[in-house]
Protein backbone atom coordinates (compact mmCIF):
# COMPACT_ATOMS: atom_id res chain seq x y z
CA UNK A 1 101.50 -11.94 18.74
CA UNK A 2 98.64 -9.23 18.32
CA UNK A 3 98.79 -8.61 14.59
CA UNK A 4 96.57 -5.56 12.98
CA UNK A 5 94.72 -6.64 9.68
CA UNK A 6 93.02 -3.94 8.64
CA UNK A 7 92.63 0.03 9.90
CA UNK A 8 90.47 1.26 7.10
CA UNK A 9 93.68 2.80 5.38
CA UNK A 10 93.65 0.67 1.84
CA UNK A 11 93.57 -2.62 3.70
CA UNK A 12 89.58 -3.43 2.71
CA UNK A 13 88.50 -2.94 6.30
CA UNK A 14 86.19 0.27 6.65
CA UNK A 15 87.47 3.05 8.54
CA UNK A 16 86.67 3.20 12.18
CA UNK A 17 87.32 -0.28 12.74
CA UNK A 18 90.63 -2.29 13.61
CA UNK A 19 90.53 -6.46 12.91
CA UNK A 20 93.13 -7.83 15.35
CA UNK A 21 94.04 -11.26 15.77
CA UNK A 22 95.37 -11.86 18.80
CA UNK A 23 96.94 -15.90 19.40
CA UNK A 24 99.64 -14.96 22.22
CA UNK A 25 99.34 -16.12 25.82
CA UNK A 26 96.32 -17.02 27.05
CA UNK A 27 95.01 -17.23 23.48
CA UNK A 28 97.67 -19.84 22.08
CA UNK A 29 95.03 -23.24 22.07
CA UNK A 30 92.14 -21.13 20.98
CA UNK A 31 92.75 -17.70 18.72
CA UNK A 32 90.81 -14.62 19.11
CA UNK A 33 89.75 -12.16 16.01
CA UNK A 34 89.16 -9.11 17.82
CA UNK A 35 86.97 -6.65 15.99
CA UNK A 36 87.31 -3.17 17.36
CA UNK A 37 85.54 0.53 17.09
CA UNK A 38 88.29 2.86 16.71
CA UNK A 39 86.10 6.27 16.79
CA UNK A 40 88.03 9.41 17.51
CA UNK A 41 85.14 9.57 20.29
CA UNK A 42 86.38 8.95 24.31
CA UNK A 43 83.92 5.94 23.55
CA UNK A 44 82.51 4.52 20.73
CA UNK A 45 80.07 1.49 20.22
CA UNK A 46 80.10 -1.23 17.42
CA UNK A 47 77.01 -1.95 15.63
CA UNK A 48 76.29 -5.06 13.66
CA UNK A 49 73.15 -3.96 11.57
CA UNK A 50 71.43 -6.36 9.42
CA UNK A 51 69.51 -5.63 6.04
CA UNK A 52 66.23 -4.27 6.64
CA UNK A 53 67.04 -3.71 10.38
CA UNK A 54 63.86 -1.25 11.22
CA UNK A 55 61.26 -3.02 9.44
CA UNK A 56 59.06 -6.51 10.28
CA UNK A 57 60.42 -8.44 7.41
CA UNK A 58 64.48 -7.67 8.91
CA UNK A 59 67.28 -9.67 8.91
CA UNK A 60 68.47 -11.76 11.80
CA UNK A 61 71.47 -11.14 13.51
CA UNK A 62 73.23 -14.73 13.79
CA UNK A 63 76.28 -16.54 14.68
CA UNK A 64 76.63 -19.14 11.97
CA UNK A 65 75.43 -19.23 8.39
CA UNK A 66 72.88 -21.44 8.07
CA UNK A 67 73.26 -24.54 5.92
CA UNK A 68 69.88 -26.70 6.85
CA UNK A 69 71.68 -29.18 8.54
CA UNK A 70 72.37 -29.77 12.89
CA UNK A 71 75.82 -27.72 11.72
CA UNK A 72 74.84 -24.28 11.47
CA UNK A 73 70.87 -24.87 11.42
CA UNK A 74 68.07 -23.78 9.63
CA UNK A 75 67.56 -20.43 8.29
CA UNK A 76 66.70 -17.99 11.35
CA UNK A 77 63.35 -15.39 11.52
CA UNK A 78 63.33 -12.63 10.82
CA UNK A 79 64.63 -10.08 13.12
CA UNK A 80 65.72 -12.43 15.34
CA UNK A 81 68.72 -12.82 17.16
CA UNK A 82 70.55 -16.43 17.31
CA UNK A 83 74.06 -16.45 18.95
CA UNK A 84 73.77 -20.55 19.52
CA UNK A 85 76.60 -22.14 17.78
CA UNK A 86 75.93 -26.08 18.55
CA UNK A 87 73.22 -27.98 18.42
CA UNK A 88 71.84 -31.99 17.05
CA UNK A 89 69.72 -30.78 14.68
CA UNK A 90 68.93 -28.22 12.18
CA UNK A 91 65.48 -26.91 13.76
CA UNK A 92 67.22 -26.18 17.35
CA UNK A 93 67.57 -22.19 15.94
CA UNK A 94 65.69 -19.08 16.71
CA UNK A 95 63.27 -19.57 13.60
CA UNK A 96 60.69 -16.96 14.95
CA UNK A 97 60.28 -13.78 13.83
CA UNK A 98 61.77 -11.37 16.88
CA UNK A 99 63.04 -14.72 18.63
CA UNK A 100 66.01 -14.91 20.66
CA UNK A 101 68.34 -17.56 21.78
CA UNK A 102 71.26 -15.80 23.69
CA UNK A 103 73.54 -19.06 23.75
CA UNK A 104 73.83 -22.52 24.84
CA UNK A 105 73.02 -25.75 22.96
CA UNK A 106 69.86 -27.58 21.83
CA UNK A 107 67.59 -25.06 21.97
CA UNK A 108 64.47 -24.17 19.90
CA UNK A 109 62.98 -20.57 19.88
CA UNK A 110 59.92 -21.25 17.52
CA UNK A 111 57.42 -18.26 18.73
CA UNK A 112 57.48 -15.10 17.57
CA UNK A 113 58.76 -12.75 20.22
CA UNK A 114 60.26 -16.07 22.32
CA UNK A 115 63.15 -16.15 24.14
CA UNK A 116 65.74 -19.08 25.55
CA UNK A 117 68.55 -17.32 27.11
CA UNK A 118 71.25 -19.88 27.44
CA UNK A 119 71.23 -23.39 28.68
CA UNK A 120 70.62 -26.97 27.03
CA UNK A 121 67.64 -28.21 25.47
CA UNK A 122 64.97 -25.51 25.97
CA UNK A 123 61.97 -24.91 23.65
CA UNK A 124 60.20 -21.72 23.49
CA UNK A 125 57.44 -22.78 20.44
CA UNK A 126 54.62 -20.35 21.54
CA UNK A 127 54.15 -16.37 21.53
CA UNK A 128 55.96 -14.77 23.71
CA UNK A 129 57.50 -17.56 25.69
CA UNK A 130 60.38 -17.75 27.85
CA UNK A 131 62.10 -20.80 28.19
CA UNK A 132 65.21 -22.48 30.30
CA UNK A 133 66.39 -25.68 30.79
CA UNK A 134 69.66 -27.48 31.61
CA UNK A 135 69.16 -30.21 29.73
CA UNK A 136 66.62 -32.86 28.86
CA UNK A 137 65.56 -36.34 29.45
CA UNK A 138 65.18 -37.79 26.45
CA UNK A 139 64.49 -34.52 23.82
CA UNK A 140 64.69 -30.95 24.11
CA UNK A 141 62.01 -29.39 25.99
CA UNK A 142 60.71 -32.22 28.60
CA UNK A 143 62.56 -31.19 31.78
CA UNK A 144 62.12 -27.02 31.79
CA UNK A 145 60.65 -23.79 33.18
CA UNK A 146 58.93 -21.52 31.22
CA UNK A 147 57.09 -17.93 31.56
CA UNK A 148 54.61 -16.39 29.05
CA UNK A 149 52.72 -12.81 29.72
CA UNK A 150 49.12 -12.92 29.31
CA UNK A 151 46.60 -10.38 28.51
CA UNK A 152 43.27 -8.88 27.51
CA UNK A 153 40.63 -6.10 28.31
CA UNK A 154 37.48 -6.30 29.43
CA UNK A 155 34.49 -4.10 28.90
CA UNK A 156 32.00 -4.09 31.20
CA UNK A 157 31.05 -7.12 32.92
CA UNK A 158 32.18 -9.36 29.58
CA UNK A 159 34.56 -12.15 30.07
CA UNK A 160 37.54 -12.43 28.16
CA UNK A 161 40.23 -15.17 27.41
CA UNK A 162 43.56 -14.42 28.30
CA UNK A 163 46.35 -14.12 25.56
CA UNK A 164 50.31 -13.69 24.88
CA UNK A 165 48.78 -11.49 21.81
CA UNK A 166 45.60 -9.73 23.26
CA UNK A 167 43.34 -11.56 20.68
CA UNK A 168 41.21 -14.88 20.49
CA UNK A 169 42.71 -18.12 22.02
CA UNK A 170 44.73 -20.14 19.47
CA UNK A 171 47.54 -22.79 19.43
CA UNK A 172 50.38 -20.01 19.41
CA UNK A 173 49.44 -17.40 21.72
CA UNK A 174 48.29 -19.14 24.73
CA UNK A 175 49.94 -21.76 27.26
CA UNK A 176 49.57 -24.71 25.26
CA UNK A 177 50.94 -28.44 26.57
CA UNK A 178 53.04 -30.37 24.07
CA UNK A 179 51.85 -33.81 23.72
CA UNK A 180 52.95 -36.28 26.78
CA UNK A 181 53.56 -33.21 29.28
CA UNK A 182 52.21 -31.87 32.61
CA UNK A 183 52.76 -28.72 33.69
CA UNK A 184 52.64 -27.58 36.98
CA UNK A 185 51.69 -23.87 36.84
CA UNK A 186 51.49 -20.57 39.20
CA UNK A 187 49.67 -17.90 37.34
CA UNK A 188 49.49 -14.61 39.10
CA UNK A 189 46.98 -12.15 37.73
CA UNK A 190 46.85 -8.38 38.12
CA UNK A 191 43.62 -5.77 36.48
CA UNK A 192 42.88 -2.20 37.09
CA UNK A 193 41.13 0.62 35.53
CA UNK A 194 43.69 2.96 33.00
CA UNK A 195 44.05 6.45 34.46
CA UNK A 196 43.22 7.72 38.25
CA UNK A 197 41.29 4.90 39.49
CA UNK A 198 41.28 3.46 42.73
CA UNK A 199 40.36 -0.39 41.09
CA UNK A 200 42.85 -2.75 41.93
CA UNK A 201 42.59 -6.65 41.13
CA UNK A 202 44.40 -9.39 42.14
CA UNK A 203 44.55 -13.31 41.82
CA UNK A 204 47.05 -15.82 42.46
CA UNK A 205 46.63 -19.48 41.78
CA UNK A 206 48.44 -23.11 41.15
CA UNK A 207 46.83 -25.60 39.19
CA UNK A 208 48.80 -28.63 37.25
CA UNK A 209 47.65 -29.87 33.86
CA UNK A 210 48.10 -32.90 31.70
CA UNK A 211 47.69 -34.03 28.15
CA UNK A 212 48.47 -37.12 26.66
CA UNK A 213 47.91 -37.16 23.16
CA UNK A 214 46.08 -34.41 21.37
CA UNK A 215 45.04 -31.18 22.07
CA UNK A 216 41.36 -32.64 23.76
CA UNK A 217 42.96 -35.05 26.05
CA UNK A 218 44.50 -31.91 27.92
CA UNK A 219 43.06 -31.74 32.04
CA UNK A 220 43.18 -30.06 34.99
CA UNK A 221 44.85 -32.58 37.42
CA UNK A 222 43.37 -32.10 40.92
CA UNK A 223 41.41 -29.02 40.57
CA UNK A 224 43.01 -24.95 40.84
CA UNK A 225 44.11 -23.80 43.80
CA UNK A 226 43.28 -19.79 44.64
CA UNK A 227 46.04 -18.43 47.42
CA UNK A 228 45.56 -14.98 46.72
CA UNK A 229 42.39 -12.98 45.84
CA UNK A 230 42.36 -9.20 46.40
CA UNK A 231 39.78 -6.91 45.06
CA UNK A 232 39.74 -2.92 46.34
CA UNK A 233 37.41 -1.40 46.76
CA UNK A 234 35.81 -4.66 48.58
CA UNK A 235 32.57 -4.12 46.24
CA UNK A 236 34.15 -4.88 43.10
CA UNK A 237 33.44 -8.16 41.39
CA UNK A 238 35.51 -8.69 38.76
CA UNK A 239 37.19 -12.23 38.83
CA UNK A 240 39.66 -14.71 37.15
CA UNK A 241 39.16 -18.27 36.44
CA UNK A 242 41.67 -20.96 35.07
CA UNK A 243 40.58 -24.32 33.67
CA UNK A 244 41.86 -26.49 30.90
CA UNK A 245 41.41 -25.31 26.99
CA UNK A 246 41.09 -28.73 25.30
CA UNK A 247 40.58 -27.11 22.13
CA UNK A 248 44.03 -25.31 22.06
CA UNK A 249 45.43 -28.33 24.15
CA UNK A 250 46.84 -25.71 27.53
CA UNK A 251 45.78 -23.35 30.05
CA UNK A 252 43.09 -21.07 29.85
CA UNK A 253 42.77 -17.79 31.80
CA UNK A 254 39.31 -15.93 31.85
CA UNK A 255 38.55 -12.53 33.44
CA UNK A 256 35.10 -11.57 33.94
CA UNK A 257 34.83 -7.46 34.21
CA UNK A 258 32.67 -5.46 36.20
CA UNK A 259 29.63 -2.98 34.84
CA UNK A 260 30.39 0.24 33.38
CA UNK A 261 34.12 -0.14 33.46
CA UNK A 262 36.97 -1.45 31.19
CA UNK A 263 39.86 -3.52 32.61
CA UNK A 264 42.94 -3.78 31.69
CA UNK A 265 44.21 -7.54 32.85
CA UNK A 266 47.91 -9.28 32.86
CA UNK A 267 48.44 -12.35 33.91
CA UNK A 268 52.07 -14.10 34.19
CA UNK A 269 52.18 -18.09 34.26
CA UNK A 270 55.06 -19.96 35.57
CA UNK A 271 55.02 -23.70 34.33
CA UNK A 272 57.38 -26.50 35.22
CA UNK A 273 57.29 -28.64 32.12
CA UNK A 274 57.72 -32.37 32.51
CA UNK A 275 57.21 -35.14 29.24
């Protein structure tokens, strides 16, 4: 039976808010604590805030407390938000600052600002990465889709690497290959001019990489492959490129600009991730 264990009215339990635990029918096997917002509004929402909720260095907002082992994981990053509540191993939490994991098992959200949804065995370890999987071969992260946002500005006719973060190429903030992976990518690429401008570019290509061990064994396998190139008006010559970054060990995106103008350049890259 529904039973009320706190209103706010000398109970402990802040007003507003009504704890019931509710273990009748359908709830007899597994019993729900039902937390509710009892404003005196027609609605009313229920926040969970964490210390320092506002500011860089935030609390996360988790399901478990962590204990540093594959029970309840290591301790989070902050701001992040980590609703996973199994997993085989301590790291498989949202450890990066603003990362999310929304549920599932296994998964890793290492990069700051990364994201796993749901699902089994994902690994989102760079800036800005999505990842989804539904489940793994042999260890999380080598059978999976992932998505990372790319961009930069150029000024003039410069050229200009790509990045999740806007700034030079590094082994976080760009679409870097884990060691024994390919990835077969389709990177779409879109630039204009800010304001009223008539300057529209557009790129589309596939390409597949590889790298075996190391950040310099990492290649294009078979060349790139351009589907899509649109530039309006028909005389402008600003470009994209992709080739292989075997410094960072991943995917490098270049745009080269065109004189007297600055271009603002995004480029999404959609990788199936084999290892």
């Amino acid at each position: 039976m529904p039973g009320i264990l706190g209103t706010g009215s000398g109970s402990g339990t802040p007003a507003g808010v009504v704890i019931a635990l509710q273990e009748a029918a359908p709830n007899v096997t597994t019993g729900v604590l039902a937390i509710t917002a009892a404003t005196t509004t027609a609605a009313g929402s229920l926040a969970l805030v964490p210390k320092g909720a506002g500011t860089p260095a935030g609390g996360a907002l988790i399901a478990q407390v962590p204990d540093a082992t594959a029970t309840a994981g290591n301790v989070r990053g902050a701001n992040a938000v980590d609703w996973q509540s199994y997993r085989l191993a301590s790291t498989q939490v949202a450890s990066g600052a603003f990362a999310v994991i929304g549920g599932g098992t296994e998964n890793t959200a290492t990069g700051q600002f990364s994201t796993v949804a749901g699902g089994s065995g994902a690994v989102a370890s760079t800036y800005g990465k999505f990842a989804m999987a539904s489940g793994s071969f042999a260890s999380p992260g080598d059978a999976q889709y992932g998505c990372t946002i790319l961009r930069g500005i150029t000024t003039g006719s410069t050229q200009v690497r790509l990045t999740a973060d806007g700034t030079a190429p590094n082994a976080t903030n760009t679409v870097n290959l884990e060691d024994g992976h390919v990835y077969a990518a389709r990177i779409l690429v879109a630039a204009t001019v800010p304001g009223d401008s008539p300057v529209t570019v557009v790129y589309e290509f596939t390409a597949v990489f590889r790298r075996r061990i190391g950040a310099q064994t990492t290649m294009l396998v078979g060349g790139v492959t351009e589907i899509t190139a649109i530039t309006d008006p028909d005389d402008v010559t600003a470009t994209a490129d992709v080739s292989a970054d075997a410094i960072n060990g991943g995917i490098a995106v270049t745009a080269t600009g065109i004189a007297g103008s600055e271009l603002r350049w995004v480029a999404t890259i959609q990788t199936t991730e084999v290892g």
